[in-house]
C-alpha atoms as a PDB file:
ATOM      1  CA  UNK A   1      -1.758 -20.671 -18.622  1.00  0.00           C
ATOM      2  CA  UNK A   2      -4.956 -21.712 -16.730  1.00  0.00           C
ATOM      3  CA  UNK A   3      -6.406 -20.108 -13.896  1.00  0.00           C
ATOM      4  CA  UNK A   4      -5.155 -22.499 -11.649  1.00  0.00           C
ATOM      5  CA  UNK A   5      -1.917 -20.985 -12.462  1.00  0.00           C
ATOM      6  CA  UNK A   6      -2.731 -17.450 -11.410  1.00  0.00           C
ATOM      7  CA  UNK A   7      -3.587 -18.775  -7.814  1.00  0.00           C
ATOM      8  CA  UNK A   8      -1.157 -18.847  -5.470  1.00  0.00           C
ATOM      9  CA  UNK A   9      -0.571 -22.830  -3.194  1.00  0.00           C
ATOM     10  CA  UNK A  10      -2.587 -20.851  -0.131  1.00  0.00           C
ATOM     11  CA  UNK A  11      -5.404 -23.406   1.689  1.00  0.00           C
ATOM     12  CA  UNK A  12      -5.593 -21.136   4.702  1.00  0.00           C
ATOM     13  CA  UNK A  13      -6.635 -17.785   3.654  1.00  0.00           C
ATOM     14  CA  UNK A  14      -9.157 -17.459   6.594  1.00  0.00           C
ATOM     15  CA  UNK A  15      -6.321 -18.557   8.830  1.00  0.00           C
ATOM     16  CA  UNK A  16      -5.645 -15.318  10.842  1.00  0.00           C
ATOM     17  CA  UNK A  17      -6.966 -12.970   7.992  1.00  0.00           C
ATOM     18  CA  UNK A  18      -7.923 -10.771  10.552  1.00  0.00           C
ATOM     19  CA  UNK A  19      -4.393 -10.037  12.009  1.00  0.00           C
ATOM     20  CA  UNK A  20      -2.340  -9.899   8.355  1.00  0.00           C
ATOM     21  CA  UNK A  21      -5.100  -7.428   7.093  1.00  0.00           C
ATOM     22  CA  UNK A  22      -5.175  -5.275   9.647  1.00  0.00           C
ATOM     23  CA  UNK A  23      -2.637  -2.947   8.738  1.00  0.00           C
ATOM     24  CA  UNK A  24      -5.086  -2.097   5.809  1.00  0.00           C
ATOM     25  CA  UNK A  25      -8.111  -0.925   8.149  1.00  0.00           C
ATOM     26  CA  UNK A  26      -7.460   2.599   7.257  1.00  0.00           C
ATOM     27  CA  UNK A  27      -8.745   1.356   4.131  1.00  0.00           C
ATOM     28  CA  UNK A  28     -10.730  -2.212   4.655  1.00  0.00           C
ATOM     29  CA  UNK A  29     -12.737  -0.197   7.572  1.00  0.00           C
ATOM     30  CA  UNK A  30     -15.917  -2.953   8.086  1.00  0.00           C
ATOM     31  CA  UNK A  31     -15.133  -6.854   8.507  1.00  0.00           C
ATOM     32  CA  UNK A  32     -14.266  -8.659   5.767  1.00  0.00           C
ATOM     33  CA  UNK A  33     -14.084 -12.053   4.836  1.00  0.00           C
ATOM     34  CA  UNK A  34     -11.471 -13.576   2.188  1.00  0.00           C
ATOM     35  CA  UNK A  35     -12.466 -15.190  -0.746  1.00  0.00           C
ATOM     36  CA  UNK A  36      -9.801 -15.865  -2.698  1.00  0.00           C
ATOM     37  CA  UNK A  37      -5.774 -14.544  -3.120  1.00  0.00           C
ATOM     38  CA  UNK A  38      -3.794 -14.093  -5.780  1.00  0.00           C
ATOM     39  CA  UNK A  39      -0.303 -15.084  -7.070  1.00  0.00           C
ATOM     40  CA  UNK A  40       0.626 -11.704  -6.733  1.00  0.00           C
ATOM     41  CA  UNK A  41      -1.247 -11.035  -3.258  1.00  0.00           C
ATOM     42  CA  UNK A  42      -3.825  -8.810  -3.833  1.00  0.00           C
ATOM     43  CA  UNK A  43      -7.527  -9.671  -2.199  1.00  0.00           C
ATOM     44  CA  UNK A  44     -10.690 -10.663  -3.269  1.00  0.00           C
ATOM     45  CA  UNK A  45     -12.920 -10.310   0.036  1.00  0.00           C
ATOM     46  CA  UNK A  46     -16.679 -10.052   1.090  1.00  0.00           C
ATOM     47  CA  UNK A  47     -17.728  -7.178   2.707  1.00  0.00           C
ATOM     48  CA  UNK A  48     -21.559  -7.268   3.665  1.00  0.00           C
ATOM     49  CA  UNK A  49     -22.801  -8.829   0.505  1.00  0.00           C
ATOM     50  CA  UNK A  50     -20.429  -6.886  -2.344  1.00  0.00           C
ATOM     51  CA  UNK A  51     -17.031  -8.193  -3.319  1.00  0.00           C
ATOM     52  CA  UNK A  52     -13.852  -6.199  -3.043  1.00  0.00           C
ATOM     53  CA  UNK A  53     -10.426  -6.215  -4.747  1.00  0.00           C
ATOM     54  CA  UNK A  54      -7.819  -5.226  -2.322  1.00  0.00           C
ATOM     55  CA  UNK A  55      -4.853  -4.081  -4.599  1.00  0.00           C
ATOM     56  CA  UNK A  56      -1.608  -4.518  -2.307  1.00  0.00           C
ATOM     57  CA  UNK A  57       0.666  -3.025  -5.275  1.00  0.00           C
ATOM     58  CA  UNK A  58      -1.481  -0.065  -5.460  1.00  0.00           C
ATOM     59  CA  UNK A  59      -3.057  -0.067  -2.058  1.00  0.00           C
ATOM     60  CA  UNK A  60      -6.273   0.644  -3.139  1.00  0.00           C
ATOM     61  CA  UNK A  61      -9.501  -0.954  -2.684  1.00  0.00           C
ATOM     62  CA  UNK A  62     -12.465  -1.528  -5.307  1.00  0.00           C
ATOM     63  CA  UNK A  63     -15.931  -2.898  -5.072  1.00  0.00           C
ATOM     64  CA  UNK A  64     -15.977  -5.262  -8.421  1.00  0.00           C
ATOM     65  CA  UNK A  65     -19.676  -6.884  -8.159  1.00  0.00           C
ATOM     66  CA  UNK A  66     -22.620  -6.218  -6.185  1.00  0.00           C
ATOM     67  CA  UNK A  67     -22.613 -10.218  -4.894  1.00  0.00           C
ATOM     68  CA  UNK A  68     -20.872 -13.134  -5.036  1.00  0.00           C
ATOM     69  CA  UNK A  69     -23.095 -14.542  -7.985  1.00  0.00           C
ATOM     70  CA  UNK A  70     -22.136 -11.757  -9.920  1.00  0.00           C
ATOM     71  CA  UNK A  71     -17.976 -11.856  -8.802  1.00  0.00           C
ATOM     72  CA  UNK A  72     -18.115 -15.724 -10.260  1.00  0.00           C
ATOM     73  CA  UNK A  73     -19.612 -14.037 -13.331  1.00  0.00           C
ATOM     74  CA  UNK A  74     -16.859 -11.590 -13.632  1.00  0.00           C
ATOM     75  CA  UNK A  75     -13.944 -14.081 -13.107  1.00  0.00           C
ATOM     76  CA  UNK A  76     -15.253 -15.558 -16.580  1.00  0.00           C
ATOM     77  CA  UNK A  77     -14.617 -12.310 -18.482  1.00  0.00           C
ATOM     78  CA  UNK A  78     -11.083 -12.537 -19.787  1.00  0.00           C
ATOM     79  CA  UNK A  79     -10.411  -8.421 -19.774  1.00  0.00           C
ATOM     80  CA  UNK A  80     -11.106  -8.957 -15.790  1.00  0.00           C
ATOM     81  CA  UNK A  81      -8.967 -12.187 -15.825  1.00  0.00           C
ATOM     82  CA  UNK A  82      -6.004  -9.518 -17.007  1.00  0.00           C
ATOM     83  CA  UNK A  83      -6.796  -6.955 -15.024  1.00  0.00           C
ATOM     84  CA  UNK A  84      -7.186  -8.297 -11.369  1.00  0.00           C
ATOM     85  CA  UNK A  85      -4.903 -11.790 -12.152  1.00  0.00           C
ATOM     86  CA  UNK A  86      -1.709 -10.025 -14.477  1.00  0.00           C
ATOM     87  CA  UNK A  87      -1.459 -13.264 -16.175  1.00  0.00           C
ATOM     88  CA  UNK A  88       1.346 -12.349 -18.233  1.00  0.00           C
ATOM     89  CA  UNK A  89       3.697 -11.104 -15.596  1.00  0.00           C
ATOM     90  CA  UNK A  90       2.807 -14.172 -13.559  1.00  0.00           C
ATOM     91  CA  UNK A  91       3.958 -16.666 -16.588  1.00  0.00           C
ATOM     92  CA  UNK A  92       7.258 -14.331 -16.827  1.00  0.00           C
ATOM     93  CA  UNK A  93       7.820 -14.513 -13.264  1.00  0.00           C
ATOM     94  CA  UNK A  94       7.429 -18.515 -13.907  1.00  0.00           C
ATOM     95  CA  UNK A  95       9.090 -18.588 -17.036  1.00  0.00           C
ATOM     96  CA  UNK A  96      12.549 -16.486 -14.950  1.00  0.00           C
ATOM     97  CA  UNK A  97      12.331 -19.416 -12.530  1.00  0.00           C
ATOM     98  CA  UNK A  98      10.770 -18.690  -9.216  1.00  0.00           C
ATOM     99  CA  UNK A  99       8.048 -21.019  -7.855  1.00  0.00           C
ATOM    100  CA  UNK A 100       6.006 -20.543  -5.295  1.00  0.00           C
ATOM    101  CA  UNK A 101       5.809 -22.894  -1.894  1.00  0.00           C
ATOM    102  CA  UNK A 102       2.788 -23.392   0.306  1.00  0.00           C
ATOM    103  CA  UNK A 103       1.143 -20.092   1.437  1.00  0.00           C
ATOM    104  CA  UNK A 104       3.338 -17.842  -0.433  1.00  0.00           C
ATOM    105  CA  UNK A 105       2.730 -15.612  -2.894  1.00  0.00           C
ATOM    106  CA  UNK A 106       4.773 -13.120  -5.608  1.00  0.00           C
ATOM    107  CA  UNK A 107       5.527 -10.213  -3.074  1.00  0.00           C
ATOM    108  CA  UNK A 108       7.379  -6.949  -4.564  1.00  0.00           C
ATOM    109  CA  UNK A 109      11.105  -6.765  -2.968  1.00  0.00           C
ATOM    110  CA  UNK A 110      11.128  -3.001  -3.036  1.00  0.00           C
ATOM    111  CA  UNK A 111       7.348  -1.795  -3.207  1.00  0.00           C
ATOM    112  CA  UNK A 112       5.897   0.183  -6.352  1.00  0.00           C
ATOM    113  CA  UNK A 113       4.909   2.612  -4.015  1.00  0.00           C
ATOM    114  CA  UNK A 114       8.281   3.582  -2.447  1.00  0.00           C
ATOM    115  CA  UNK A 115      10.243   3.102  -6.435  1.00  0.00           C
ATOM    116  CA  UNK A 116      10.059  -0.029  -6.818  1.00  0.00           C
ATOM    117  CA  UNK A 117       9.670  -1.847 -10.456  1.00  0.00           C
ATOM    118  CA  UNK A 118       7.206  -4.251 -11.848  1.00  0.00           C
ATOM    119  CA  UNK A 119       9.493  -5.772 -12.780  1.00  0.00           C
ATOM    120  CA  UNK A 120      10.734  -9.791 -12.667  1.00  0.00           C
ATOM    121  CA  UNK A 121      13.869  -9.193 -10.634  1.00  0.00           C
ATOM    122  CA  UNK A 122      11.762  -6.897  -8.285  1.00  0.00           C
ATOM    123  CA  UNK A 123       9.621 -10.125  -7.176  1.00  0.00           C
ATOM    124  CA  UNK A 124      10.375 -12.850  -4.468  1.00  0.00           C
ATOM    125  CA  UNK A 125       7.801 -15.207  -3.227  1.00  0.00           C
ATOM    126  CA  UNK A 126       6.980 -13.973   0.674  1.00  0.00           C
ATOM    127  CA  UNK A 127       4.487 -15.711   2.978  1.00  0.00           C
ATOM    128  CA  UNK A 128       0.952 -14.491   2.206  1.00  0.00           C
ATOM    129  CA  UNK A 129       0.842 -13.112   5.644  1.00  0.00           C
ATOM    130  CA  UNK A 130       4.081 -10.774   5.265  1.00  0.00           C
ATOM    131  CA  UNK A 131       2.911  -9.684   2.356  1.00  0.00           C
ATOM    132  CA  UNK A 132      -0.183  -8.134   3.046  1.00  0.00           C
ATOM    133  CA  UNK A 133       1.247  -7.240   6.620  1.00  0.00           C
ATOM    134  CA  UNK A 134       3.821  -5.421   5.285  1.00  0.00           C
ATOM    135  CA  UNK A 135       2.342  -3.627   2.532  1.00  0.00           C
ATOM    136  CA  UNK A 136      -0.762  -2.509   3.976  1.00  0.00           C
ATOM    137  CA  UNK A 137       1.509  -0.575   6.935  1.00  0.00           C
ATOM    138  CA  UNK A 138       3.864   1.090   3.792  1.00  0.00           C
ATOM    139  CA  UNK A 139       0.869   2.110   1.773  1.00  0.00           C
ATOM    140  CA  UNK A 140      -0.336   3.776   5.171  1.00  0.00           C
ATOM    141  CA  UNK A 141       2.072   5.313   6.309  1.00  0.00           C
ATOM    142  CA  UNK A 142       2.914   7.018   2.667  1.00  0.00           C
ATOM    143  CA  UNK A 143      -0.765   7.491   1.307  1.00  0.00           C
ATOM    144  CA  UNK A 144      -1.513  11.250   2.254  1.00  0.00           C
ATOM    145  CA  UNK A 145       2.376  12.220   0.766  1.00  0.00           C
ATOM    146  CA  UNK A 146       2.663  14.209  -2.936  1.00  0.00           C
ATOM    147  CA  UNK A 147       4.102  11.451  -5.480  1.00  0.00           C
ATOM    148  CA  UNK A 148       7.755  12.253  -5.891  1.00  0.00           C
ATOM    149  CA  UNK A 149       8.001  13.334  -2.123  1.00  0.00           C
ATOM    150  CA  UNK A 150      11.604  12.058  -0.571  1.00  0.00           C
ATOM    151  CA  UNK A 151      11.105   9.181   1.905  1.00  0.00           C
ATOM    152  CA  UNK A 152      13.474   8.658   5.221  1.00  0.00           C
ATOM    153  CA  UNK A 153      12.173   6.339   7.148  1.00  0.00           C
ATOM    154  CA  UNK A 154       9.543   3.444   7.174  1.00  0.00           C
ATOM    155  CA  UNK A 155       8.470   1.626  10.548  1.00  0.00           C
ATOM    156  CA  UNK A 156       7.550  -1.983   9.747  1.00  0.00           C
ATOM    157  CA  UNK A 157       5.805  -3.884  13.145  1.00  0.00           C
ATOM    158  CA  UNK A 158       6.046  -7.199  13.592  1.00  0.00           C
ATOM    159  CA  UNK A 159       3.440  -9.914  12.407  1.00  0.00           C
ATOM    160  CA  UNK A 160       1.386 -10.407  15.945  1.00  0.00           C
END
């Protein structure tokens, strides 16, 4: 698998970023700008001068290099290659089938956050968009709750 492979077909990232990541501004609070996307949808972005994994699985956010320099440094280190990128669940996800189209990415059917699996039947491909849309309002609306805590009701808005 090459690193190619981990990257998702998405050539317009900076293509209303602003509107499919701002469910996450409880987290992301100062501007960002995207770098680069994965296959799975999580967020590499520039904020100031540091770069910034946004974790959509996890919905968590982590500064991973002081510059950009040093982020094209990191993406050279194999144990960071595995950690950010999940290259082996990407190749299973390939290897049961599903491919992904323009501007779509490996989205999580039920999220981990409300039971969902990692799992290969627990991933679709969604539109990059959706995806962080989506999961940025669930992991708001449930961050402050005790793990284990029964949930009723999630309200989704609509993409603007």
């Amino acid at each position: 698998m090459t690193f190619d492979d981990l990257l998702p077909p998405v050539t317009d990232l900076a293509s209303d970023f602003d509107k499919a990541i701002s469910p996450w501004h409880w987290l992301v609070r100062d501007s960002a700008s995207p770098l680069l996307i994965t296959a799975l949808g999580d967020v590499f972005m520039e904020i100031v001068t540091s770069v910034y994994f946004l974790d959509t699985l996890s919905g968590s956010i982590s500064r991973v290099a002081e510059s950009r320099a040093k982020w094209k440094e990191e993406l050279q280190n194999p144990e960071r290659i595995n950690e950010w990128f999940l290259p082996e669940f990407v190749e299973a996800l390939k290897e049961g089938g599903q491919r992904l189209k323009s501007g779509e990415v490996f989205s999580p059917t039920i999220p981990l956050v409300l039971g969902g699996s990692m799992s290969v039947e627990n991933f679709t491909p969604s539109q990059w968009r959706m995806h962080l849309h989506v999961l940025g309002q669930i992991h708001k609306q449930v961050r402050r709750l005790a793990p284990g805590t029964r949930i009723d009701n999630i309200k989704i808005e609509p993409l603007p």
